[in-house]
N, C-alpha and C. Protein backbone atom coordinates (compact mmCIF):
# COMPACT_ATOMS: atom_id res chain seq x y z
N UNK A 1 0.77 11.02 -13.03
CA UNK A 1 0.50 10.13 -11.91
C UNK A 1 1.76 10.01 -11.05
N UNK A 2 1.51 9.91 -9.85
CA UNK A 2 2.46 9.76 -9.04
C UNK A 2 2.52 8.34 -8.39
N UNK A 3 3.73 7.54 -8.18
CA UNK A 3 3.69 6.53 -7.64
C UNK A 3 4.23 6.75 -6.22
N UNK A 4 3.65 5.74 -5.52
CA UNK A 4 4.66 5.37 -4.38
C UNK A 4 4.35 3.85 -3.60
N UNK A 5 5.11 3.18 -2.74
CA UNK A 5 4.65 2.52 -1.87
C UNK A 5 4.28 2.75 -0.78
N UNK A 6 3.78 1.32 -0.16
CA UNK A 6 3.34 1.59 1.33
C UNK A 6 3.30 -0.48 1.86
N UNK A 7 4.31 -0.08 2.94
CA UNK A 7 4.56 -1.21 3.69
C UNK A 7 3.71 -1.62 4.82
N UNK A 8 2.91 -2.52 4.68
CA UNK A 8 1.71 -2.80 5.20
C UNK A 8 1.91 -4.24 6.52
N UNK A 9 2.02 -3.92 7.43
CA UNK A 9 1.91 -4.75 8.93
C UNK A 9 0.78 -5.42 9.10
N UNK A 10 0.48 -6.47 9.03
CA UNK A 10 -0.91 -7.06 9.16
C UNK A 10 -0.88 -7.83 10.81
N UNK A 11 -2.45 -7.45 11.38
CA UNK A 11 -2.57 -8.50 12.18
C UNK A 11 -2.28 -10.19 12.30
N UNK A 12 -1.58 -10.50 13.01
CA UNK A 12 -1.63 -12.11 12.58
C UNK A 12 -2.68 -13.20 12.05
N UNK A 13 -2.12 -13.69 11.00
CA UNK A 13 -2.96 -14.03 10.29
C UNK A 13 -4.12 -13.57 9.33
N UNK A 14 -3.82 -12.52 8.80
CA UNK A 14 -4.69 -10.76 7.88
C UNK A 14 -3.97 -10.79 7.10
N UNK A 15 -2.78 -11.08 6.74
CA UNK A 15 -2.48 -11.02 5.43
C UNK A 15 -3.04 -11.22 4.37
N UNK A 16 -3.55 -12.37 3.73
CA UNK A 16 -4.23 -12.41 2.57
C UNK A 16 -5.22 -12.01 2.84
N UNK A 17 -6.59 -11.56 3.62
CA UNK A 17 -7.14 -11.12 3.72
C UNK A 17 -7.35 -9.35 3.27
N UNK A 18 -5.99 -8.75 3.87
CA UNK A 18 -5.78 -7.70 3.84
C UNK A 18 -5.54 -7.51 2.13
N UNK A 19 -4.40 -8.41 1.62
CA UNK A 19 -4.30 -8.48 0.31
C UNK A 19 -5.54 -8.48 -0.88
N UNK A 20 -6.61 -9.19 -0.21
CA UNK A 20 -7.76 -9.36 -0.91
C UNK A 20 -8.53 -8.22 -1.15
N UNK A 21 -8.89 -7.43 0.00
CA UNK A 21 -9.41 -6.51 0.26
C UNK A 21 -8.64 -4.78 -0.70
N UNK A 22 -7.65 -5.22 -0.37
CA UNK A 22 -6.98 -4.03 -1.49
C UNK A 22 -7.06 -4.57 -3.13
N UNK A 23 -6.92 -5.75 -3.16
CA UNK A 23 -7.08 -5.78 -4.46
C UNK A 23 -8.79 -5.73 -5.08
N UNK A 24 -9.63 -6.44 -4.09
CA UNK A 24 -11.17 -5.92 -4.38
C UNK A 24 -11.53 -4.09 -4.87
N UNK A 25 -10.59 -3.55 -3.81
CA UNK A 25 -10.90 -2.21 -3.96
C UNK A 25 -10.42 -1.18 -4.79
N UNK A 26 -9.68 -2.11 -5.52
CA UNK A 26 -8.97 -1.72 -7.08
C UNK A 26 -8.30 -0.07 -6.92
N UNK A 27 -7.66 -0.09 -5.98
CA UNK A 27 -6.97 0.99 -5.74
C UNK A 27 -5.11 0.67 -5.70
N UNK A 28 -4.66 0.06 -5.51
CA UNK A 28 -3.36 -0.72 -5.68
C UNK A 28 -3.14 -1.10 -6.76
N UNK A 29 -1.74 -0.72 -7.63
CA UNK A 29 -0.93 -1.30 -8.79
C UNK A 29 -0.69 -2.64 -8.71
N UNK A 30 -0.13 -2.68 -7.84
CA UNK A 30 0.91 -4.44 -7.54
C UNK A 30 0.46 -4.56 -6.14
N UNK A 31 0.57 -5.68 -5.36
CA UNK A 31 0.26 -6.24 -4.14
C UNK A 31 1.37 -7.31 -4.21
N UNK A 32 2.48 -7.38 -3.05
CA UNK A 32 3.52 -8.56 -2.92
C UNK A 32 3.55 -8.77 -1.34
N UNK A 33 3.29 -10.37 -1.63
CA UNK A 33 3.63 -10.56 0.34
C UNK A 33 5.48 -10.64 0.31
N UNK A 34 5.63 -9.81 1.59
CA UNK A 34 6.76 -10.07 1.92
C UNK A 34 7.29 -10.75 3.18
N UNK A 35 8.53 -10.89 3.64
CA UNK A 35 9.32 -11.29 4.80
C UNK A 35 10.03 -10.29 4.97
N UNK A 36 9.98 -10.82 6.75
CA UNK A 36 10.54 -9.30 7.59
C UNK A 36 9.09 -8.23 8.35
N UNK A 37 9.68 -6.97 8.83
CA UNK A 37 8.95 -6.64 9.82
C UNK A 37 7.61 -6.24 8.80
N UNK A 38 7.38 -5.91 7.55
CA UNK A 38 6.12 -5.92 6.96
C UNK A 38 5.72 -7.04 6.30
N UNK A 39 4.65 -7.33 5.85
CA UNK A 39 3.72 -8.55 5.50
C UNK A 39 3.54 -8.07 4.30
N UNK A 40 3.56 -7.12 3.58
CA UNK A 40 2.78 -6.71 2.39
C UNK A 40 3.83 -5.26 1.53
N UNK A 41 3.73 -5.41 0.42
CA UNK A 41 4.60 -4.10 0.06
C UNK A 41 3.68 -3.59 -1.36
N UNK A 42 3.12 -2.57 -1.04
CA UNK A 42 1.97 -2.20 -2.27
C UNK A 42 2.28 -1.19 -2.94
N UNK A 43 1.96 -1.03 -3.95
CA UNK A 43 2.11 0.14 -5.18
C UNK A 43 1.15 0.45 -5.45
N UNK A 44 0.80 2.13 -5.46
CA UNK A 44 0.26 2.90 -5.82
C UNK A 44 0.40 3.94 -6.88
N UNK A 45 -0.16 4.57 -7.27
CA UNK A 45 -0.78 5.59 -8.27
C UNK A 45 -1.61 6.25 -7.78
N UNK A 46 -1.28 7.72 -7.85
CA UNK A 46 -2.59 8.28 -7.90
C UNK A 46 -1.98 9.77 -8.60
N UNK A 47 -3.31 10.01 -8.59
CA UNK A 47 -3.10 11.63 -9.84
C UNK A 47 -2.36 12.40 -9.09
N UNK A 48 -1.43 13.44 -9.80
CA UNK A 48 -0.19 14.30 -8.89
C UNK A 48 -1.04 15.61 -8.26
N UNK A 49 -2.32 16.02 -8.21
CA UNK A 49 -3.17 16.34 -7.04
C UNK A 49 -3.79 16.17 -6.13
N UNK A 50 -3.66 14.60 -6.26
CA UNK A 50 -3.92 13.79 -4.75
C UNK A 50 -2.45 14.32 -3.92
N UNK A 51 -2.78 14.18 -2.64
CA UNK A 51 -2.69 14.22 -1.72
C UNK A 51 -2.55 12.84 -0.96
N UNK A 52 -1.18 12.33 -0.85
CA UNK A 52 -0.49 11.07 -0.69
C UNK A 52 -1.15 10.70 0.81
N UNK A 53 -0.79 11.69 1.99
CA UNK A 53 -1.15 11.43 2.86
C UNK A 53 -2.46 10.86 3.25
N UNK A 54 -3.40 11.93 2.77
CA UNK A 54 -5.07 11.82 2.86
C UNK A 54 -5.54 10.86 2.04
N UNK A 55 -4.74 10.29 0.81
CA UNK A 55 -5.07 8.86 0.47
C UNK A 55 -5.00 7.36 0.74
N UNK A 56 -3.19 7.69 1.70
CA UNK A 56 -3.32 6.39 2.55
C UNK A 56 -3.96 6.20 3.79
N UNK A 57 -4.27 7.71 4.36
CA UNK A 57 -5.44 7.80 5.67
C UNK A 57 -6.77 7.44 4.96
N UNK A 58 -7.08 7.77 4.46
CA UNK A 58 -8.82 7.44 3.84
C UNK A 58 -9.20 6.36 3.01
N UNK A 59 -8.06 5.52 2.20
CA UNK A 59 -8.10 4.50 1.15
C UNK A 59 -7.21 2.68 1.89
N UNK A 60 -6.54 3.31 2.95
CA UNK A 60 -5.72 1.84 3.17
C UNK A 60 -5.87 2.03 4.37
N UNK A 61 -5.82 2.75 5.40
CA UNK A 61 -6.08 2.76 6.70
C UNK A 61 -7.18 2.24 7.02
N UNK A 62 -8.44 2.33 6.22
CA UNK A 62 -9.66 1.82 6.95
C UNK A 62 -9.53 0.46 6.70
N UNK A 63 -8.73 -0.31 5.80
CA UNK A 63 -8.74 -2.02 5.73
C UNK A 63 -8.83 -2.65 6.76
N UNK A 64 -9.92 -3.39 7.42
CA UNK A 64 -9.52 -4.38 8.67
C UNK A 64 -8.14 -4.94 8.32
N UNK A 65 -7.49 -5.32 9.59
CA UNK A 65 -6.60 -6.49 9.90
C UNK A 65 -5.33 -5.59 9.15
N UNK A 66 -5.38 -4.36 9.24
CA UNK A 66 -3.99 -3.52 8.91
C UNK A 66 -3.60 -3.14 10.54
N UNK A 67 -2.37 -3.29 10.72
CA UNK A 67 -2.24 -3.13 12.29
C UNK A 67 -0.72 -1.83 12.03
N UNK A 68 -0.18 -1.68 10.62
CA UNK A 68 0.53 -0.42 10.88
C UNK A 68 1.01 -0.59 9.07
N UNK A 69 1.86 0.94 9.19
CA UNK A 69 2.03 1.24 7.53
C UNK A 69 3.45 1.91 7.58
N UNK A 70 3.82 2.27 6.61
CA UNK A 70 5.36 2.84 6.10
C UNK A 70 4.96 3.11 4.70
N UNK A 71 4.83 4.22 4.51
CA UNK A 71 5.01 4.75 3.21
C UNK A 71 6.07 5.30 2.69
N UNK A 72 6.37 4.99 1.69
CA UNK A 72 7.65 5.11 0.44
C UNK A 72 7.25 6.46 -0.74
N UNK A 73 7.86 7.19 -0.61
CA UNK A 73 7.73 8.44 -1.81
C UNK A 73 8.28 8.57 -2.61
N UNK A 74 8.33 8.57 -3.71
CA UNK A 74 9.30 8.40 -4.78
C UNK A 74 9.72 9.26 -5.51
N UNK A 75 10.78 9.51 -5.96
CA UNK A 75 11.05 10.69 -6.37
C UNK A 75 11.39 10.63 -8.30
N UNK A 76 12.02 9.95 -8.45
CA UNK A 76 12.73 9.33 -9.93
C UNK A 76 12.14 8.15 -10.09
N UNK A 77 12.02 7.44 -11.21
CA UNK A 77 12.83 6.29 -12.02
C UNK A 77 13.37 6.15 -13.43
N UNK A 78 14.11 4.91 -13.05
CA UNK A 78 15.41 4.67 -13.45
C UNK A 78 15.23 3.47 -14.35
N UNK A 79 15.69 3.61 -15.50
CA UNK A 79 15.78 2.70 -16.41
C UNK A 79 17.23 1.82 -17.02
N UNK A 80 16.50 0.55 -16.86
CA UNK A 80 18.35 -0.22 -17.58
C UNK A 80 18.80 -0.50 -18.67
């Protein structure tokens, strides 16, 4: 499995909404509201033959009340 994030811009006032809606759709690891220019910072999984791009175009893009994204690719992790 491959992880990554994706920094999620919500229309004003779509945040929890938006949050709801990803977590209904049981496609997201973690869901965290944040501060600053994104509203939302989500974790994903998906199998290492998905296709990162065509999953956040077809799986998080269609969410109402998403007004922009930043995706995070990950390469390592790191243990303490």
């Amino acid at each position: 499995m491959t992880p990554f994030f994706v920094q999620i811009k919500c229309e004003l006032g779509k945040a929890y909404q938006v949050a709801n809606e990803l977590a209904e759709a049981e496609i997201a690891s973690e869901i965290y509201s944040t501060a600053g220019d994104y509203d939302l910072l989500v974790k994903f999984y998906v199998d290492d033959k998905i296709d990162i791009g065509h999953f956040v175009n077809e799986k998080v893009h269609c969410i109402p009340g998403i007004k922009d994204t930043y995706t995070i690719i990950t390469f390592k992790a790191f243990t303490a």
